[in-house]
PDB file of N, CA and C in Angstrom:
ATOM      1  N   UNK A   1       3.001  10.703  -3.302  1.00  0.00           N
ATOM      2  CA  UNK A   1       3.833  11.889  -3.289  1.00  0.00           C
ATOM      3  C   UNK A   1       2.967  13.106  -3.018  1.00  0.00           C
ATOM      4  N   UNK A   2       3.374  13.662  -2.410  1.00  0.00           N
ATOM      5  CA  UNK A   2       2.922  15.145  -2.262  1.00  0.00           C
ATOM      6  C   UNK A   2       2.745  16.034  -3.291  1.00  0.00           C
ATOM      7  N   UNK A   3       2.161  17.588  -3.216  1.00  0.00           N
ATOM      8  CA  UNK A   3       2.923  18.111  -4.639  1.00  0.00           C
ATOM      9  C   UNK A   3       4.339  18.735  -4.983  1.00  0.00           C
ATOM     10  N   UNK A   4       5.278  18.717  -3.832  1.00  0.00           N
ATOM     11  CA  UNK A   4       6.190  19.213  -4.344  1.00  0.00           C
ATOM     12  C   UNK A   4       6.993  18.280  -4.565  1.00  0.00           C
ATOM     13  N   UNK A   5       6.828  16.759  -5.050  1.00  0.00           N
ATOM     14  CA  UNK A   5       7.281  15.363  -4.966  1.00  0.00           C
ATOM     15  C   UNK A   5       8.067  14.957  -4.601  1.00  0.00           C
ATOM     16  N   UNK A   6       8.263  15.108  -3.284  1.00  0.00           N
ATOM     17  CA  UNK A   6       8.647  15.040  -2.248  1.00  0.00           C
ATOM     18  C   UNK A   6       7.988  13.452  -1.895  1.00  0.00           C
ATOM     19  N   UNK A   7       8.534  12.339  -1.093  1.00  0.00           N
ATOM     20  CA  UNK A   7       7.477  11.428  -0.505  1.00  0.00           C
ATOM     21  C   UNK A   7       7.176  11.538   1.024  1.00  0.00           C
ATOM     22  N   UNK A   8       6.053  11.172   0.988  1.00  0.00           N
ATOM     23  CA  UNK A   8       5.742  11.550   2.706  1.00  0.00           C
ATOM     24  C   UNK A   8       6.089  10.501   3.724  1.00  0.00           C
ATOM     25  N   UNK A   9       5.872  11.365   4.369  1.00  0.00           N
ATOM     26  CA  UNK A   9       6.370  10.832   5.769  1.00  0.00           C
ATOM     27  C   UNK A   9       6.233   8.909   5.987  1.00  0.00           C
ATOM     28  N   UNK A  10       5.346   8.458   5.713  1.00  0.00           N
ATOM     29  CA  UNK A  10       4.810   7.253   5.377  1.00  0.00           C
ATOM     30  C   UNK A  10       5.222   6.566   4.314  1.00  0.00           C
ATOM     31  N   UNK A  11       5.328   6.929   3.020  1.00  0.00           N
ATOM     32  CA  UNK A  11       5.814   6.798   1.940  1.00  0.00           C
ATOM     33  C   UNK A  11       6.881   6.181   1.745  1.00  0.00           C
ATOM     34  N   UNK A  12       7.523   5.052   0.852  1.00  0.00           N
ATOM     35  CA  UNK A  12       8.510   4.701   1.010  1.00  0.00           C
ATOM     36  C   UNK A  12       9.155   5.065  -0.325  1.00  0.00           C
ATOM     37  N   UNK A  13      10.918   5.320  -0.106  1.00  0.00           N
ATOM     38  CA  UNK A  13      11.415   6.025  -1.534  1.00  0.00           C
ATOM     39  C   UNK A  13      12.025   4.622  -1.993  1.00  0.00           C
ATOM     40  N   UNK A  14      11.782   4.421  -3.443  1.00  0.00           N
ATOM     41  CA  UNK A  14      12.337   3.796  -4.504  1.00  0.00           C
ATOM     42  C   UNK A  14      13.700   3.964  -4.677  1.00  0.00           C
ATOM     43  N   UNK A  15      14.832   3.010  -5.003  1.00  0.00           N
ATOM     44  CA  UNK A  15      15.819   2.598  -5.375  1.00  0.00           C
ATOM     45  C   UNK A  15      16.129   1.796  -6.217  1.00  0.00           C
ATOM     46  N   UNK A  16      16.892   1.860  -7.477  1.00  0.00           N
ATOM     47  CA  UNK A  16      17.766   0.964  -8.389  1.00  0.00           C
ATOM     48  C   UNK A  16      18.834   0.519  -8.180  1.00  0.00           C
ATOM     49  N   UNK A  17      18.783  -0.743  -8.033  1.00  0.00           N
ATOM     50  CA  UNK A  17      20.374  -0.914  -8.150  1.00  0.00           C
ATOM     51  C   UNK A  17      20.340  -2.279  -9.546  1.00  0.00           C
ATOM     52  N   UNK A  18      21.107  -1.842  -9.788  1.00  0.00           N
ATOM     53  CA  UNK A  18      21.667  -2.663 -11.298  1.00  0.00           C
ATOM     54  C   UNK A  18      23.425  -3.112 -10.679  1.00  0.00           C
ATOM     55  N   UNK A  19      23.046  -4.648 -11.270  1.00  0.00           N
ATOM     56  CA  UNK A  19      24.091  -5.473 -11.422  1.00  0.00           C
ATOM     57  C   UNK A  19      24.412  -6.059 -12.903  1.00  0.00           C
ATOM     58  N   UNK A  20      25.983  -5.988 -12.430  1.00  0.00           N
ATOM     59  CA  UNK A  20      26.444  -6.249 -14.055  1.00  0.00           C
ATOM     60  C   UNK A  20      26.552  -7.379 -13.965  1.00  0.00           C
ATOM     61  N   UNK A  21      26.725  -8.591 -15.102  1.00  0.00           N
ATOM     62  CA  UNK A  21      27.259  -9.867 -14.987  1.00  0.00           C
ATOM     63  C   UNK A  21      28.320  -9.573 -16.106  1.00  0.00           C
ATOM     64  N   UNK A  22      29.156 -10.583 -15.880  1.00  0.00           N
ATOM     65  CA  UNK A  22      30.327 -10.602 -17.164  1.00  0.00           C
ATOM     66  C   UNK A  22      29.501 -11.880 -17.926  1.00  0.00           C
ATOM     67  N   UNK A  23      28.824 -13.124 -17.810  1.00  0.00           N
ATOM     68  CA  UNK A  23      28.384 -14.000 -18.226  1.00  0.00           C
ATOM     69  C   UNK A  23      26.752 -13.552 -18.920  1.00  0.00           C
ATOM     70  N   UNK A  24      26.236 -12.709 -18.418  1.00  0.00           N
ATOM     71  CA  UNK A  24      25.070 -12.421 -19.167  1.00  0.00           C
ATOM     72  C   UNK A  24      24.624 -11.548 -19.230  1.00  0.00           C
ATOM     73  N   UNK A  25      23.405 -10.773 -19.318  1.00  0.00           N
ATOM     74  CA  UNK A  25      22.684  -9.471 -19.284  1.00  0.00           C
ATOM     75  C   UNK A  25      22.683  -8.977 -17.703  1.00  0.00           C
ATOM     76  N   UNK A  26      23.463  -7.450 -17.730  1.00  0.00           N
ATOM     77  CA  UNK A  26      22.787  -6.885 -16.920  1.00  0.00           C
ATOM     78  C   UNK A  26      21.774  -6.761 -16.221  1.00  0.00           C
ATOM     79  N   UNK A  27      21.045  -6.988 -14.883  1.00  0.00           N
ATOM     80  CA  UNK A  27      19.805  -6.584 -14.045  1.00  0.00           C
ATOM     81  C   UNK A  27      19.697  -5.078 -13.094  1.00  0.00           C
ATOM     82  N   UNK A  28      18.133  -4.967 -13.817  1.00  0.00           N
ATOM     83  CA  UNK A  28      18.237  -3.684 -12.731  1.00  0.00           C
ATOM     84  C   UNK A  28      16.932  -4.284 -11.993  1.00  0.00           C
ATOM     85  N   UNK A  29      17.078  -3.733 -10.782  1.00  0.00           N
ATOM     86  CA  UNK A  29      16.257  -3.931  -9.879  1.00  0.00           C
ATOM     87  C   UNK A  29      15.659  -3.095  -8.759  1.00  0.00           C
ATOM     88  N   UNK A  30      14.319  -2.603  -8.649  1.00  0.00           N
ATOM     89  CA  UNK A  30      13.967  -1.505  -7.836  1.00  0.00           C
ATOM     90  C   UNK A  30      13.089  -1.912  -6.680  1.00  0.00           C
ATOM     91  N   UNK A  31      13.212  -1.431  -5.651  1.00  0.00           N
ATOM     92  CA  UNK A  31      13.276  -1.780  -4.788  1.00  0.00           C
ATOM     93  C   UNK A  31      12.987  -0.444  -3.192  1.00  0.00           C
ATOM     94  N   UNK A  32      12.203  -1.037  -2.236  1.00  0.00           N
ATOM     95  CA  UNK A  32      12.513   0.177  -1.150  1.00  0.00           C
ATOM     96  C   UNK A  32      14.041   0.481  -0.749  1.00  0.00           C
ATOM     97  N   UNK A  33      14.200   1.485  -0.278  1.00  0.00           N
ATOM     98  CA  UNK A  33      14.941   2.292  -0.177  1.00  0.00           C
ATOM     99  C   UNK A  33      15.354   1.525   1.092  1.00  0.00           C
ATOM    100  N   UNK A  34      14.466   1.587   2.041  1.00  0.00           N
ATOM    101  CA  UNK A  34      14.628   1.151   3.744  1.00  0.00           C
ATOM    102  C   UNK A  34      13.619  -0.077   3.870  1.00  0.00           C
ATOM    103  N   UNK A  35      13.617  -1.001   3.562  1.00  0.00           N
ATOM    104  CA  UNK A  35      12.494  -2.053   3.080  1.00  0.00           C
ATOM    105  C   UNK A  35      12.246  -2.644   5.107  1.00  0.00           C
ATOM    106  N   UNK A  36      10.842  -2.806   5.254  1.00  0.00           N
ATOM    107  CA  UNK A  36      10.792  -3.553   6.476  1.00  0.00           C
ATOM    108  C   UNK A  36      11.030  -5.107   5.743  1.00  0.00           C
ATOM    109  N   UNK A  37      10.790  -6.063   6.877  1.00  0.00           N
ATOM    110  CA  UNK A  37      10.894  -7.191   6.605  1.00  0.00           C
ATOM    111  C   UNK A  37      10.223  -7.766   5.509  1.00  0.00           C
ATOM    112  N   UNK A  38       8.851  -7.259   5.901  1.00  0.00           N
ATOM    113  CA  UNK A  38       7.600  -8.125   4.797  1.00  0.00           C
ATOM    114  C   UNK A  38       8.148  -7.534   2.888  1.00  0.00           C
ATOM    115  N   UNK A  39       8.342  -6.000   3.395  1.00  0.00           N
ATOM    116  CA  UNK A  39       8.453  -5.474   2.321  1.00  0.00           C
ATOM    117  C   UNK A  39      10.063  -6.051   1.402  1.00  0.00           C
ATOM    118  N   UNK A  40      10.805  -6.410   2.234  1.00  0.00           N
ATOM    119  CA  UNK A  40      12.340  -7.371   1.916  1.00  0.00           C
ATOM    120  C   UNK A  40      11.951  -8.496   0.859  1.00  0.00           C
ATOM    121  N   UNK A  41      10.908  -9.141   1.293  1.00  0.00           N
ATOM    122  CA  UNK A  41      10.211 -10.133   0.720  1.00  0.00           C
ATOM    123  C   UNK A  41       9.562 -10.464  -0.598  1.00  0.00           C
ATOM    124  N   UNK A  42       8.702  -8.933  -0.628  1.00  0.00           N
ATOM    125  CA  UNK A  42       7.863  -8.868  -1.756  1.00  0.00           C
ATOM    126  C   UNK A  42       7.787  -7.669  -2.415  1.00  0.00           C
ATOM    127  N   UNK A  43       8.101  -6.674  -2.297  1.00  0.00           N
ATOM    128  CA  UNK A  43       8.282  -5.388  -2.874  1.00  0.00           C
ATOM    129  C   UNK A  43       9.699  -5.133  -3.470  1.00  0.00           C
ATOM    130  N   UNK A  44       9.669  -5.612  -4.991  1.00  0.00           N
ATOM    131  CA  UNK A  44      10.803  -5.526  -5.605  1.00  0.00           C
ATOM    132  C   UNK A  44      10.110  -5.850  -7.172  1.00  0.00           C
ATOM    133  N   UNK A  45      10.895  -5.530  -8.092  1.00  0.00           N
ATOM    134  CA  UNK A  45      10.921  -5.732  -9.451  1.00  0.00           C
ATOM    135  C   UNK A  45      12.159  -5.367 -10.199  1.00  0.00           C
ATOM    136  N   UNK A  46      13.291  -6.935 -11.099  1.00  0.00           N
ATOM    137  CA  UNK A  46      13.711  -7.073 -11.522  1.00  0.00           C
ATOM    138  C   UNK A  46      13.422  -7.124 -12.906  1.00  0.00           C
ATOM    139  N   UNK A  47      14.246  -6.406 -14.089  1.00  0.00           N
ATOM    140  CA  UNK A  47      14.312  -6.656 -15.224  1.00  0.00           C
ATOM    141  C   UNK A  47      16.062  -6.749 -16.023  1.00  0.00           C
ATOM    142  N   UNK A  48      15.894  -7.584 -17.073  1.00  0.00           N
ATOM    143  CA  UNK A  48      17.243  -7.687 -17.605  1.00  0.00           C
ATOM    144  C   UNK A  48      17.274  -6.982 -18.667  1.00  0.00           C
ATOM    145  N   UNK A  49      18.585  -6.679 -18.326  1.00  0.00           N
ATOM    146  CA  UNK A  49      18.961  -5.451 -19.559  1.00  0.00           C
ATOM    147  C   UNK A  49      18.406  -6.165 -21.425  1.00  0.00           C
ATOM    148  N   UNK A  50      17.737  -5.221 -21.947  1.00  0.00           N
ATOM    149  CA  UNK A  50      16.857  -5.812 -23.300  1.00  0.00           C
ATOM    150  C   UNK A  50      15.794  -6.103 -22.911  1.00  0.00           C
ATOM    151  N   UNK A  51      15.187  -6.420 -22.024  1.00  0.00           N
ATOM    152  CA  UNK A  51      13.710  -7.309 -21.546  1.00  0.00           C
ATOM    153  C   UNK A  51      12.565  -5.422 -22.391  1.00  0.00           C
ATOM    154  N   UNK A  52      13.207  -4.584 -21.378  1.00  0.00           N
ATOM    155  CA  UNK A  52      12.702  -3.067 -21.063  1.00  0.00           C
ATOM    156  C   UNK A  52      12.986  -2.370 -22.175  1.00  0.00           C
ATOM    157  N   UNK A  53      11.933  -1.135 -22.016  1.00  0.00           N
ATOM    158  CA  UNK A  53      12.261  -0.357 -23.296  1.00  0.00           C
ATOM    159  C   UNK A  53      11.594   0.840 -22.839  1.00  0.00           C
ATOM    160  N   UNK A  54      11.796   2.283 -23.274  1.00  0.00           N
ATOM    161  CA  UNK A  54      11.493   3.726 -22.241  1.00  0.00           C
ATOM    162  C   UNK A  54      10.463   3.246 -22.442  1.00  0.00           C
ATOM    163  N   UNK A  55       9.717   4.910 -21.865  1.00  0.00           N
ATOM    164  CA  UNK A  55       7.783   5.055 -21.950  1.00  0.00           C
ATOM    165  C   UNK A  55       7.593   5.573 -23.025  1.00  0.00           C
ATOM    166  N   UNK A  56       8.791   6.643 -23.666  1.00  0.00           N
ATOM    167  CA  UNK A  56       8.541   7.183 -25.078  1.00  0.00           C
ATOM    168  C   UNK A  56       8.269   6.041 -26.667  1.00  0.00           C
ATOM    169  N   UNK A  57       9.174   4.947 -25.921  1.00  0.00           N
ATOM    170  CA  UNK A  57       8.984   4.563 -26.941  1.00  0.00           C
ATOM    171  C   UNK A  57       7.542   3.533 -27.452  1.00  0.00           C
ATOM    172  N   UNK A  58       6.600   3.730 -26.105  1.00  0.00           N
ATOM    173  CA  UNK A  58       5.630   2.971 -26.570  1.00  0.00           C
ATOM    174  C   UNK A  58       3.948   3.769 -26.695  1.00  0.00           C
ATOM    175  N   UNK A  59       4.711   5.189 -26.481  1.00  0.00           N
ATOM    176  CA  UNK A  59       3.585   6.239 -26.787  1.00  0.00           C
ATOM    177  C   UNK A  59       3.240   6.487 -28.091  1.00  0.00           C
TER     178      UNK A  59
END
């Protein structure tokens, strides 16, 4: 990021998308924004709702 955090030109912007299940825990999952192929592949991180916990709470 730049300093006005902004991402650059190069930079790729982050996205969440969270899915609900009726059968189990919620997932959120982040992810590029505009993902190329390779990045489709391997640039992602899933967690289930309970797994996670803020940043405050482990300061």
């Amino acid at each position: 990021m730049n300093p006005t955090g902004e991402p650059r030109e190069h930079e790729s912007s982050i996205e969440a998308t969270i899915v609900k299940y009726d059968d189990g825990p919620d997932e959120c999952t982040l992810h590029p924004t505009d993902p190329t192929e390779s990045q489709r592949l391997t640039e992602w991180l899933t967690a289930k709702q309970g797994t996670y916990v803020s940043l405050a709470s482990w300061r």
